[in-house]
Structures are given as structure tokens and as C-alpha cells.
C-alpha atoms as a PDB file:
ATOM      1  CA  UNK A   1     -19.417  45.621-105.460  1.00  0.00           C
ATOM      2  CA  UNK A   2     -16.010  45.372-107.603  1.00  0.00           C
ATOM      3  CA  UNK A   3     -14.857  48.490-106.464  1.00  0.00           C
ATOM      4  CA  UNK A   4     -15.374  47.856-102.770  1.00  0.00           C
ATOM      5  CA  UNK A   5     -14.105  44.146-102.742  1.00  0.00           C
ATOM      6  CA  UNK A   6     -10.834  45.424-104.470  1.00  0.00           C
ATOM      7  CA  UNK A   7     -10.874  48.327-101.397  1.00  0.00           C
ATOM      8  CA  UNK A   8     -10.737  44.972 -99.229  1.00  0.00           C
ATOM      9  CA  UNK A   9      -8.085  43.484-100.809  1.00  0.00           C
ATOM     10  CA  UNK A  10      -6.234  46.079-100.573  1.00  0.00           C
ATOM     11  CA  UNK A  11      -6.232  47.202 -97.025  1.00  0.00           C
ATOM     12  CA  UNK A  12      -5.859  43.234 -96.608  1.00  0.00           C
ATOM     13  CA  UNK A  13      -2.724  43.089 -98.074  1.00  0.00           C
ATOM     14  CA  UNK A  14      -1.668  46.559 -96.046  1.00  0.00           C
ATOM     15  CA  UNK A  15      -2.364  44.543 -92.575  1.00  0.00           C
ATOM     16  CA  UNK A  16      -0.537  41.685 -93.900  1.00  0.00           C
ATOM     17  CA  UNK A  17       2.706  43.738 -94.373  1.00  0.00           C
ATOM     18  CA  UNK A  18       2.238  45.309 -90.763  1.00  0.00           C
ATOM     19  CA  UNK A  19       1.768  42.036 -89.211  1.00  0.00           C
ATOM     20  CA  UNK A  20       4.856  40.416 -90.662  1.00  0.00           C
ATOM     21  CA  UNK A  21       7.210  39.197 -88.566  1.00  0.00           C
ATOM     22  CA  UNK A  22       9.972  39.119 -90.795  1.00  0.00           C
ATOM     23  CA  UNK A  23      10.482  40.017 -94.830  1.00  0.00           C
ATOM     24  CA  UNK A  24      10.615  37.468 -97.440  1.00  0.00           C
ATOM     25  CA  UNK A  25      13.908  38.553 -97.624  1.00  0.00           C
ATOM     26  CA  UNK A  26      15.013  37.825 -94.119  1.00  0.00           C
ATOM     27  CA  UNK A  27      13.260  34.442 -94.041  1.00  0.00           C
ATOM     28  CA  UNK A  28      15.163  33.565 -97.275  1.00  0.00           C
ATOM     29  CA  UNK A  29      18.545  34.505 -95.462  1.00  0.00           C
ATOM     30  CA  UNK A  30      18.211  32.579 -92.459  1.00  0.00           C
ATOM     31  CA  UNK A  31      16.844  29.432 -94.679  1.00  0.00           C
ATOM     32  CA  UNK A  32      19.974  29.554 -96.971  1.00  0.00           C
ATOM     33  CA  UNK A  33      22.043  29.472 -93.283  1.00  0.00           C
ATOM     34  CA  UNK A  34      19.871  26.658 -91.578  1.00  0.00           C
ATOM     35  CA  UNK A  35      20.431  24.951 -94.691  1.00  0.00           C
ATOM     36  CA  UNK A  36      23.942  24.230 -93.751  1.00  0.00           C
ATOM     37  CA  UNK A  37      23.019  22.626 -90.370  1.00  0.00           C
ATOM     38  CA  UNK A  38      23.269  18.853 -90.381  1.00  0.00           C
ATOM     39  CA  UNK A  39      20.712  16.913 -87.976  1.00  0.00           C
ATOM     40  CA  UNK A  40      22.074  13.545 -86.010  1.00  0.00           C
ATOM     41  CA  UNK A  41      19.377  11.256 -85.955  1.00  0.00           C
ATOM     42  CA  UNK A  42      21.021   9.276 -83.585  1.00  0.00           C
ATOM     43  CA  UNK A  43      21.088  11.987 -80.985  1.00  0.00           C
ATOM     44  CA  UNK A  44      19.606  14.851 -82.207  1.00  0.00           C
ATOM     45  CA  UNK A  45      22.351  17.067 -82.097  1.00  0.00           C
ATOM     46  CA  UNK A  46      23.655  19.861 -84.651  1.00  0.00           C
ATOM     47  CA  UNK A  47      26.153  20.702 -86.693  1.00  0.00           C
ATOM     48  CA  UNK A  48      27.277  23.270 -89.254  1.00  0.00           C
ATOM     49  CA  UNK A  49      27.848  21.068 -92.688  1.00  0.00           C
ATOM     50  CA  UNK A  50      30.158  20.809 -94.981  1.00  0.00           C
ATOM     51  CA  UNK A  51      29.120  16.851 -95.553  1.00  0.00           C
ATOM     52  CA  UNK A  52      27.059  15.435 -98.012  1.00  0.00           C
ATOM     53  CA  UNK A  53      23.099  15.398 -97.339  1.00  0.00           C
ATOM     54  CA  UNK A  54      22.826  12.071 -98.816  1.00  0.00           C
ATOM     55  CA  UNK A  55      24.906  10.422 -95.921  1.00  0.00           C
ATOM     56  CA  UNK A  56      22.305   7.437 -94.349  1.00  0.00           C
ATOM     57  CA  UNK A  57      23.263   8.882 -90.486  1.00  0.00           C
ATOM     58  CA  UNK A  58      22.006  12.336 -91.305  1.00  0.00           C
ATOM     59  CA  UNK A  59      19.047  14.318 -92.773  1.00  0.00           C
ATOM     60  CA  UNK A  60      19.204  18.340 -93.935  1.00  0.00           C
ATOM     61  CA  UNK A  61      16.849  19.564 -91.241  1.00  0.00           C
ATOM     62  CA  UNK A  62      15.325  22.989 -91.083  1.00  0.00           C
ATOM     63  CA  UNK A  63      15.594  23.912 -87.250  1.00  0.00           C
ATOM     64  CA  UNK A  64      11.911  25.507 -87.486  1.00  0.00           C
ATOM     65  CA  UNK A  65      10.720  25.312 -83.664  1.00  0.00           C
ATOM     66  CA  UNK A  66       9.533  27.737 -82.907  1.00  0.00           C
ATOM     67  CA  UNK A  67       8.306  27.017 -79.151  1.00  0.00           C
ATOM     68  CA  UNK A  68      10.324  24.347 -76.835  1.00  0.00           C
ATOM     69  CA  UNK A  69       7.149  22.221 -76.839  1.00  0.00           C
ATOM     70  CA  UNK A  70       7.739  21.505 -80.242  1.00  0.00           C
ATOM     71  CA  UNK A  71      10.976  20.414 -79.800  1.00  0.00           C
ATOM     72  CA  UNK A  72      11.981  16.755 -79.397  1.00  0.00           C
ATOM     73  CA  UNK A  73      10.748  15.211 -76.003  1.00  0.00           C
ATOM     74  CA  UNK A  74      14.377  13.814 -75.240  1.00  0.00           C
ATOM     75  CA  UNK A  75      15.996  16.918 -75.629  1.00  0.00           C
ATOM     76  CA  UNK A  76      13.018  18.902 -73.897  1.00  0.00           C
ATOM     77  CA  UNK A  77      13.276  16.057 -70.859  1.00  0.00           C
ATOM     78  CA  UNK A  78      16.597  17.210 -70.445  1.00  0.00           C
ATOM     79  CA  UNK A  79      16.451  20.707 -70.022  1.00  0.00           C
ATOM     80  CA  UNK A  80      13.529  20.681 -67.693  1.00  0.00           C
ATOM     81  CA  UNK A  81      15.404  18.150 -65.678  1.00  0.00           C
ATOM     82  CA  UNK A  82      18.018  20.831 -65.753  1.00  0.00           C
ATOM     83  CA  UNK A  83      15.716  23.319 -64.856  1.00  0.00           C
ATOM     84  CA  UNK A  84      14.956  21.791 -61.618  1.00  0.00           C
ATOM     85  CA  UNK A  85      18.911  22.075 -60.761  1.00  0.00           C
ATOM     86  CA  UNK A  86      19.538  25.662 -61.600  1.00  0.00           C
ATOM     87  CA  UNK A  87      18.908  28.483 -59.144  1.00  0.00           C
ATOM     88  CA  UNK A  88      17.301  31.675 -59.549  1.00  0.00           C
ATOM     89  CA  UNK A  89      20.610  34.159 -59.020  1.00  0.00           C
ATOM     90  CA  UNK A  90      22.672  31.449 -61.308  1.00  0.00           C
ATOM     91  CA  UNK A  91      24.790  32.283 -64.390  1.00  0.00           C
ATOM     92  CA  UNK A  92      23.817  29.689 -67.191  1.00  0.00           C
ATOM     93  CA  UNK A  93      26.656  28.408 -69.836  1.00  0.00           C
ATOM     94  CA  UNK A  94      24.360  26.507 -71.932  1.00  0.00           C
ATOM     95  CA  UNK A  95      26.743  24.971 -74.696  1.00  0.00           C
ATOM     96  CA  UNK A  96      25.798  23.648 -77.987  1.00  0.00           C
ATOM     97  CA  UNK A  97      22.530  25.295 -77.266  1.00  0.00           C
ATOM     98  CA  UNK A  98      21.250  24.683 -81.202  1.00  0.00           C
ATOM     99  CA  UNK A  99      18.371  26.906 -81.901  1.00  0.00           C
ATOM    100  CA  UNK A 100      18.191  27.815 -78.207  1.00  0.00           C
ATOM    101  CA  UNK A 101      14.783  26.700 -77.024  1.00  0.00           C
ATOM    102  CA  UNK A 102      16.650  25.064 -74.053  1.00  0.00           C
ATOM    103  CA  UNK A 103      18.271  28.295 -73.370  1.00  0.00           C
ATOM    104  CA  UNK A 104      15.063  29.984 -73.290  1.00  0.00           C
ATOM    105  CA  UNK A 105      13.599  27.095 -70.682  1.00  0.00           C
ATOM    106  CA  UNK A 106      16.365  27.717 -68.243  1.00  0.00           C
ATOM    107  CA  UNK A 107      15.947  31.411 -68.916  1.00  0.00           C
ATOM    108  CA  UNK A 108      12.483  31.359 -66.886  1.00  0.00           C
ATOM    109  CA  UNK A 109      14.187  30.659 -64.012  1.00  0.00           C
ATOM    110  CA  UNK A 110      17.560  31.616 -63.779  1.00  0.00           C
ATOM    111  CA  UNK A 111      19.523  35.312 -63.479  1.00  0.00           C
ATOM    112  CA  UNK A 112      21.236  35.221 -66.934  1.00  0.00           C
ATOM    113  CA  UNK A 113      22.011  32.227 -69.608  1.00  0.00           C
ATOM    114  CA  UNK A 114      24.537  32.472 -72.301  1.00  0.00           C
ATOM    115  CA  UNK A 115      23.902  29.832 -75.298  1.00  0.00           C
ATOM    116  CA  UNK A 116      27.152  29.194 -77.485  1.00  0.00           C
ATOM    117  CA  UNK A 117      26.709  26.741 -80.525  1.00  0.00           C
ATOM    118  CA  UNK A 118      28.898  25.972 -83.514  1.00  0.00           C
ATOM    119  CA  UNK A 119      25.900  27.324 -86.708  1.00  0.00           C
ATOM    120  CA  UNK A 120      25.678  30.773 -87.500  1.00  0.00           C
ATOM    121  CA  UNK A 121      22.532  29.812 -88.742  1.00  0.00           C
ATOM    122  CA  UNK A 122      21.436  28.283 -85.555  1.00  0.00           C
ATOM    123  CA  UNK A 123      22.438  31.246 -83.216  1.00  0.00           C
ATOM    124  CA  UNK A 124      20.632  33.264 -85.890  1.00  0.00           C
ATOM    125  CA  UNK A 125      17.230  31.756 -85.296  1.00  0.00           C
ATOM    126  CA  UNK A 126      17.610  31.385 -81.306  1.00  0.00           C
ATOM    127  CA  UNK A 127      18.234  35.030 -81.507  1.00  0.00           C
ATOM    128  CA  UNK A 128      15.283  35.904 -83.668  1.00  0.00           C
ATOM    129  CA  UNK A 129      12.847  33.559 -81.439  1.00  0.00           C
ATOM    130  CA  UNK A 130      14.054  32.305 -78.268  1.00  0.00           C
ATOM    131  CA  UNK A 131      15.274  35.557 -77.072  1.00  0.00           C
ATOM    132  CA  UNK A 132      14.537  36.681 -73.447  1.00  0.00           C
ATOM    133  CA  UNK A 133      15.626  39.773 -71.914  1.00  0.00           C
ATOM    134  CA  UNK A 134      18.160  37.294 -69.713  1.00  0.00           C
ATOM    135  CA  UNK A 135      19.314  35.475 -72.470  1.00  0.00           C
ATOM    136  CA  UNK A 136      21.656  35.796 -75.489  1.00  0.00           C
ATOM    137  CA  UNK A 137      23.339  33.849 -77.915  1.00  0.00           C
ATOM    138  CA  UNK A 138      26.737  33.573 -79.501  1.00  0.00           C
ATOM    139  CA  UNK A 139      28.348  32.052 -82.512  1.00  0.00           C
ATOM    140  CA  UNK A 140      31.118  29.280 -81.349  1.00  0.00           C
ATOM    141  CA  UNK A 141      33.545  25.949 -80.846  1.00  0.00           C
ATOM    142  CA  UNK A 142      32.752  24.359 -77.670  1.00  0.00           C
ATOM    143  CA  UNK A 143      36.373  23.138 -76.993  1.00  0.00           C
ATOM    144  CA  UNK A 144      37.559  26.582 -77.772  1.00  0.00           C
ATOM    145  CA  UNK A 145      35.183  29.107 -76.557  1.00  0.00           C
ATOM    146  CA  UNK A 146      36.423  31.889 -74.054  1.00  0.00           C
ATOM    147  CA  UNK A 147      33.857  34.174 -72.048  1.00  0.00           C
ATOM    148  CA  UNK A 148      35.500  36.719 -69.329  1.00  0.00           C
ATOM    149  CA  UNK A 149      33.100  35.729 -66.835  1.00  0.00           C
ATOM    150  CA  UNK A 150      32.797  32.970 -64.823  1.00  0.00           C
ATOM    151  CA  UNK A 151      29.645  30.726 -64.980  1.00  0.00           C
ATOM    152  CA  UNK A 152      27.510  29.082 -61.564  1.00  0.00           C
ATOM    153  CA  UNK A 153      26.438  25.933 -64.158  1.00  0.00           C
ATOM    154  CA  UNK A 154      27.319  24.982 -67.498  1.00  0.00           C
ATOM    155  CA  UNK A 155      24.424  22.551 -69.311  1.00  0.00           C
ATOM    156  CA  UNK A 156      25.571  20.662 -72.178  1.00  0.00           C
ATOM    157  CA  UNK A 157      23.657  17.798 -73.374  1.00  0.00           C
ATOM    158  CA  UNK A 158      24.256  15.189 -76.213  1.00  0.00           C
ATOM    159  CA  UNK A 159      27.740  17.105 -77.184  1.00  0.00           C
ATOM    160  CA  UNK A 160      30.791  15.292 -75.646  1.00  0.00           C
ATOM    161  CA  UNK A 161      30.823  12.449 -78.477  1.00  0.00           C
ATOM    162  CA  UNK A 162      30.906  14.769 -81.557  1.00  0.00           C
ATOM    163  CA  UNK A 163      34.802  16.178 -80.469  1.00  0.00           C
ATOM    164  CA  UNK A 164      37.258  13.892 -80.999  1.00  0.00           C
ATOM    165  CA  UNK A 165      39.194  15.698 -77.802  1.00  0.00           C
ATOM    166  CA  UNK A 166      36.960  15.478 -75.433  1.00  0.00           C
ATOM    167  CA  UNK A 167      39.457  16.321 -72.266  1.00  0.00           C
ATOM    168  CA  UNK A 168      39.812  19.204 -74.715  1.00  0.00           C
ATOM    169  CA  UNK A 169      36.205  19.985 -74.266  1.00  0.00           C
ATOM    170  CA  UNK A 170      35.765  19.215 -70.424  1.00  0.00           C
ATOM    171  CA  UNK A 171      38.762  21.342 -69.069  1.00  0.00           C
ATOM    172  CA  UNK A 172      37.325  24.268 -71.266  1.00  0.00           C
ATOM    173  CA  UNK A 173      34.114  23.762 -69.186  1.00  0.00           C
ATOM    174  CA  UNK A 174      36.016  23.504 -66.016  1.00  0.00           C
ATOM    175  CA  UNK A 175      37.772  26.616 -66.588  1.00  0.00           C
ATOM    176  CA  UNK A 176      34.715  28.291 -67.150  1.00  0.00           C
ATOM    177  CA  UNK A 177      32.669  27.483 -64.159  1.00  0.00           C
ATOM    178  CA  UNK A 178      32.871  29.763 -60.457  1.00  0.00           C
ATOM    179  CA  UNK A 179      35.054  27.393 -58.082  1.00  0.00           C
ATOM    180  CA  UNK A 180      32.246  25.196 -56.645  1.00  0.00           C
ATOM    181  CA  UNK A 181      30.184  25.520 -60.194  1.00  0.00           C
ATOM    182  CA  UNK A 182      27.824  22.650 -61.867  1.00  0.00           C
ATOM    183  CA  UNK A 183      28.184  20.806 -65.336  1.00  0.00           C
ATOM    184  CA  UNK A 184      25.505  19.203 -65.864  1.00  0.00           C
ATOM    185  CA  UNK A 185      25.901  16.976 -69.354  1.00  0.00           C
ATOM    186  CA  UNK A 186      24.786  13.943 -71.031  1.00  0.00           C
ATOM    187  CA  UNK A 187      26.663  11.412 -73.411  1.00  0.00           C
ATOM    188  CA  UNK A 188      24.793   8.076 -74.893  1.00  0.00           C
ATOM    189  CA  UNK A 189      25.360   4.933 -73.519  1.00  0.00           C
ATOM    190  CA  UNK A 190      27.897   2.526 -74.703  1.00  0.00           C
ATOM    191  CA  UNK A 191      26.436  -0.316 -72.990  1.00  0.00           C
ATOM    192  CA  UNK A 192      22.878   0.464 -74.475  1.00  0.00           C
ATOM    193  CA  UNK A 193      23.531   2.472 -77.584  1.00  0.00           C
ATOM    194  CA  UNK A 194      26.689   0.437 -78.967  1.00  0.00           C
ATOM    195  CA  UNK A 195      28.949   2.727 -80.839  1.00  0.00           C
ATOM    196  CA  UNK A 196      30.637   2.062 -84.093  1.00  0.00           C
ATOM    197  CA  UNK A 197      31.916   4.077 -87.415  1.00  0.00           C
ATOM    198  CA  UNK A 198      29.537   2.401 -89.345  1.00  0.00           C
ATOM    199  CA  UNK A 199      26.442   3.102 -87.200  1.00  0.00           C
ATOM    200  CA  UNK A 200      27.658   6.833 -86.523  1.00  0.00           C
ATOM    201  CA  UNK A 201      30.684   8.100 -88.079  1.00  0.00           C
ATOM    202  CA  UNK A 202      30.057  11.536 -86.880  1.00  0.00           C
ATOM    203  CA  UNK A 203      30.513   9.980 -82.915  1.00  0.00           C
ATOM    204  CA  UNK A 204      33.799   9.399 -82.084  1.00  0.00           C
ATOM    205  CA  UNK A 205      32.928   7.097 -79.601  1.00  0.00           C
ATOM    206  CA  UNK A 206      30.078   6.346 -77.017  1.00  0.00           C
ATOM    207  CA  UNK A 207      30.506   6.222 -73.055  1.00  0.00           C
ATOM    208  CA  UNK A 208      30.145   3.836 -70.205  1.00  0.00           C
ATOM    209  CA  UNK A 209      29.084   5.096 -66.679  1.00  0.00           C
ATOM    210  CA  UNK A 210      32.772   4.308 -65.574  1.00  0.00           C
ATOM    211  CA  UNK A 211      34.209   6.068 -68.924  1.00  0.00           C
ATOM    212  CA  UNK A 212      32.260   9.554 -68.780  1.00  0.00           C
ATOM    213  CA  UNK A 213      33.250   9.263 -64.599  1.00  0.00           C
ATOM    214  CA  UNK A 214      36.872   8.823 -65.270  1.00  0.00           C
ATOM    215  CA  UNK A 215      36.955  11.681 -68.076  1.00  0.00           C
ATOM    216  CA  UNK A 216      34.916  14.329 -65.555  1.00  0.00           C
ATOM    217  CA  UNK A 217      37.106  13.016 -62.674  1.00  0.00           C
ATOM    218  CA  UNK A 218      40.288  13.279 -64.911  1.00  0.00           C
ATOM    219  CA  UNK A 219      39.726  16.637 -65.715  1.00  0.00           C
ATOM    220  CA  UNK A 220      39.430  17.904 -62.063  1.00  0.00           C
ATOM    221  CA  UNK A 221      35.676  17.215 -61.504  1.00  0.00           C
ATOM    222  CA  UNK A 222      34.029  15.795 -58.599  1.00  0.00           C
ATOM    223  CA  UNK A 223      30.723  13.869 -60.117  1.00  0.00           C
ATOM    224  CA  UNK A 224      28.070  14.212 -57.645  1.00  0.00           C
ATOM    225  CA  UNK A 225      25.261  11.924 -58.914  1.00  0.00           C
ATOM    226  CA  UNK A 226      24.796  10.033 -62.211  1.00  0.00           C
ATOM    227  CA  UNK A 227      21.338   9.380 -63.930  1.00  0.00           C
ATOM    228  CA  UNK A 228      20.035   7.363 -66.770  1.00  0.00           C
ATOM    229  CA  UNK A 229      17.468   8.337 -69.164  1.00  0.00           C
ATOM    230  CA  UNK A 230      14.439   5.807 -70.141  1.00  0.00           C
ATOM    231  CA  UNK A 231      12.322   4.916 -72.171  1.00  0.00           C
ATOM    232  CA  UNK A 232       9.911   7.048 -72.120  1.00  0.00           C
ATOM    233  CA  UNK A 233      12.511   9.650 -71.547  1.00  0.00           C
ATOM    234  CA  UNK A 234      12.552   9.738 -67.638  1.00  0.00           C
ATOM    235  CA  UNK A 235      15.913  10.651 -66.018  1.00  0.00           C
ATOM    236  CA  UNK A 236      16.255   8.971 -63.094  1.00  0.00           C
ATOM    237  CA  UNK A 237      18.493   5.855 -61.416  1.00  0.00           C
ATOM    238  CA  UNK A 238      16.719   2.441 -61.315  1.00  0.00           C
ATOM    239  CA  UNK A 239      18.700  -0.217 -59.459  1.00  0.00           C
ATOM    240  CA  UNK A 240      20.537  -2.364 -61.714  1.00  0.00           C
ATOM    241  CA  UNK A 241      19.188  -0.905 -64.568  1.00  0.00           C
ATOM    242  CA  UNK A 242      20.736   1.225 -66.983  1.00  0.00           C
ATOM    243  CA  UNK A 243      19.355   3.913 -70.040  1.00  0.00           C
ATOM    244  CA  UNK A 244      20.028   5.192 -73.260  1.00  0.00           C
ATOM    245  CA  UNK A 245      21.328   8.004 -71.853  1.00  0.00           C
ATOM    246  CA  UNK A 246      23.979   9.173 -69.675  1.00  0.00           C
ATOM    247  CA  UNK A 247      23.516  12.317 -67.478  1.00  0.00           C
ATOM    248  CA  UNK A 248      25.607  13.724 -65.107  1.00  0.00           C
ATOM    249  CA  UNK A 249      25.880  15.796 -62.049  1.00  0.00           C
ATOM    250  CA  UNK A 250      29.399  17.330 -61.162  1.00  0.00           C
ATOM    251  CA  UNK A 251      31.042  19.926 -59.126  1.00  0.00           C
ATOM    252  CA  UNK A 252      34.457  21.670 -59.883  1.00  0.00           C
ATOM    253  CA  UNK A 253      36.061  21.389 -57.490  1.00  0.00           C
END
């Protein structure tokens, strides 16, 4: 009875190794990486650290999501809604893509999406698990990033307020979008989610409907349409009644 529950144990621990999906090893490497990703509680958005864990605005997050229905239902809201935009022959710039399970939604639908974020760690972890034969991912600054190609939309959401340039950020956009292309972004509130240092000193500021217009418009884009996000996290446009969250619709032009 020893002899054959020790046979067991062993040809356990044989199907065990074959069904791992990754080494001890790996999963050690890509921990010590997404350990130097900071997580913005105020809008969920990541960066690569070199700041101190103990700051009150932040929390050292593990980016373990494994599916997009795990991820938060803001951010999830958002790329469905952008999802419903995109076309099936369109090029996808999806920028500050974190661990890419937005990249992956628009990647059901779309021809081909390209997700660019800041963390090696992050890109690392999209491209391990969020990886579709019409997707990929790539290691870079948002404001600085150059592709050869042209893009038919560029989704960015929750980014805008982390550079302190943020014409910087929009013409690089704009000069990466087909003549006629989408952005399709979001930015919180100023009006709703006040901004100061002390409440978020990794914002540099916070937009009204009238500031994020005048920065797209500024820049050489035409904005088509202009949503709020609610409670509840519905993007839509109630009459006199603004969200928490910005999102917009514009064309370059």
C-alpha cells in the first residue's frame, strides 16, 4: 500500500511539472518587475516606481489579472465602451495599456492593436497573458513613443494627468493617427474630482469639459462628442449633469 501510494505521488508530481504554466523561476522574475509598478488609487492607473510604497496616494500592487473580468469595472467600462467605437479592419494604438487586458478586449474585434505602457514589468505580464494573435505589446513613454505606422484609433484612458506636458502627449497622438483617425481618451473631472497636490501629487492637474476641449482642439483635434462617466460607471451625457469622468471622442483632422 506504501509502495503504490508513493508510485502516486510520484507520477503526481510528474503531471504537475507538465501542467505548469510557468517555472518558479519565471514567476519570481516577473514578481520582482511588477514589484516596481506603483498603483493610483485615485484613478487606477500605473506607473513604474522609483517612489516610496509608504506614500498615503499609492499602494504596491501586484497587477495579477489574469482575465479582463477581473479587472476594475471603471477601467473595464471604458474599454468596452471603446469597443463599441472601433471597427473590424482598424489599427488600435492603445496607450498606457498596463497589463493589457484592455488591449486584449479591443483585440476581439479589431484588425491589429498595439499596447505601449511605461513598466517593463507590465508589458511583461500582458505579453505572457493577454496575448492574441492580433495583439502585441511594447515597452514605452507615451509623450515620446514613435511607431512607423500610422494608427485608425488611438485609446488612452486615465493617462493625460500623470505628464506634466500634456500638449507634449496629445500632438504625439495626433501624429500618430491616419488623417481622419480617432482618440478616444478620458481625464477626471475637475469639477467633480477636485484636484490638488495634497490629494494627488502624482496628477498634475485635473480637467474641466472646456479644459480637455481646448487642449484636443489646441493640438489640431476636432472633438466630436464628449461623455461623462457615472456612478455606477455608465458613460453617457445626462443633461445638465456632469461625471467623475471625462471621455472623449475626437477626429484629427
Amino acid at each position: 500500500m506504501k509502495i503504490a501510494f508513493a508510485k502516486f505521488k510520484r507520477a503526481l508530481k510528474k503531471i504537475s511539472r507538465q501542467l505548469r504554466l510557468a517555472s518558479k523561476e519565471d514567476i519570481r522574475e516577473i514578481n520582482q518587475k511588477l514589484d516596481r509598478i506603483i498603483y493610483c488609487t485615485n484613478c487606477v492607473f500605473r506607473h513604474q516606481a522609483g517612489l516610496s510604497i509608504t506614500d498615503s496616494d499609492f499602494q504596491l500592487e501586484r497587477q495579477i489579472v489574469f482575465r479582463p473580468e477581473e479587472a476594475p469595472k471603471s477601467q473595464l467600462t471604458r474599454y468596452m465602451f471603446a469597443k463599441k467605437i472601433v471597427e473590424k479592419n482598424d489599427s488600435i494604438l492603445d496607450c498606457a495599456c498596463g497589463v493589457g487586458y484592455g488591449s486584449f478586449i479591443l483585440a476581439e474585434k479589431v484588425k491589429i492593436v498595439l499596447g505601449v505602457d511605461l513598466s517593463e514589468g507590465s508589458i511583461e505580464w500582458a505579453n505572457r497573458f493577454f496575448k492574441r494573435d492580433n495583439n502585441d505589446f511594447k515597452q514605452g513613454d507615451a509623450s515620446v513613443f514613435k511607431w512607423p505606422e500610422r494608427f485608425d484609433k488611438i485609446v488612452s484612458f486615465e493617462t493625460i494627468e500623470h505628464l506634466e506636458d500634456d500638449k507634449k502627449l496629445i500632438k504625439n497622438f495626433y501624429n500618430h493617427l491616419e488623417d481622419g483617425g480617432t482618440l478616444i481618451c478620458s481625464v477626471p473631472n475637475q469639477n467633480i474630482r477636485p484636484w490638488s497636490r495634497d490629494v494627488n501629487k502624482y496628477h498634475f492637474r485635473h480637467y474641466t469639459t472646456e479644459d480637455i476641449r481646448n487642449l484636443l482642439e489646441t493640438c489640431g483635434f476636432k472633438v466630436v462628442d464628449i461623455l461623462y462617466q457615472y456612478p455606477g460607471d455608465k458613460i453617457e451625457k445626462k443633461q445638465g449633469k456632469e461625471g467623475k469622468t471625462i471621455v472623449c471622442i475626437a477626429k484629427k483632422k
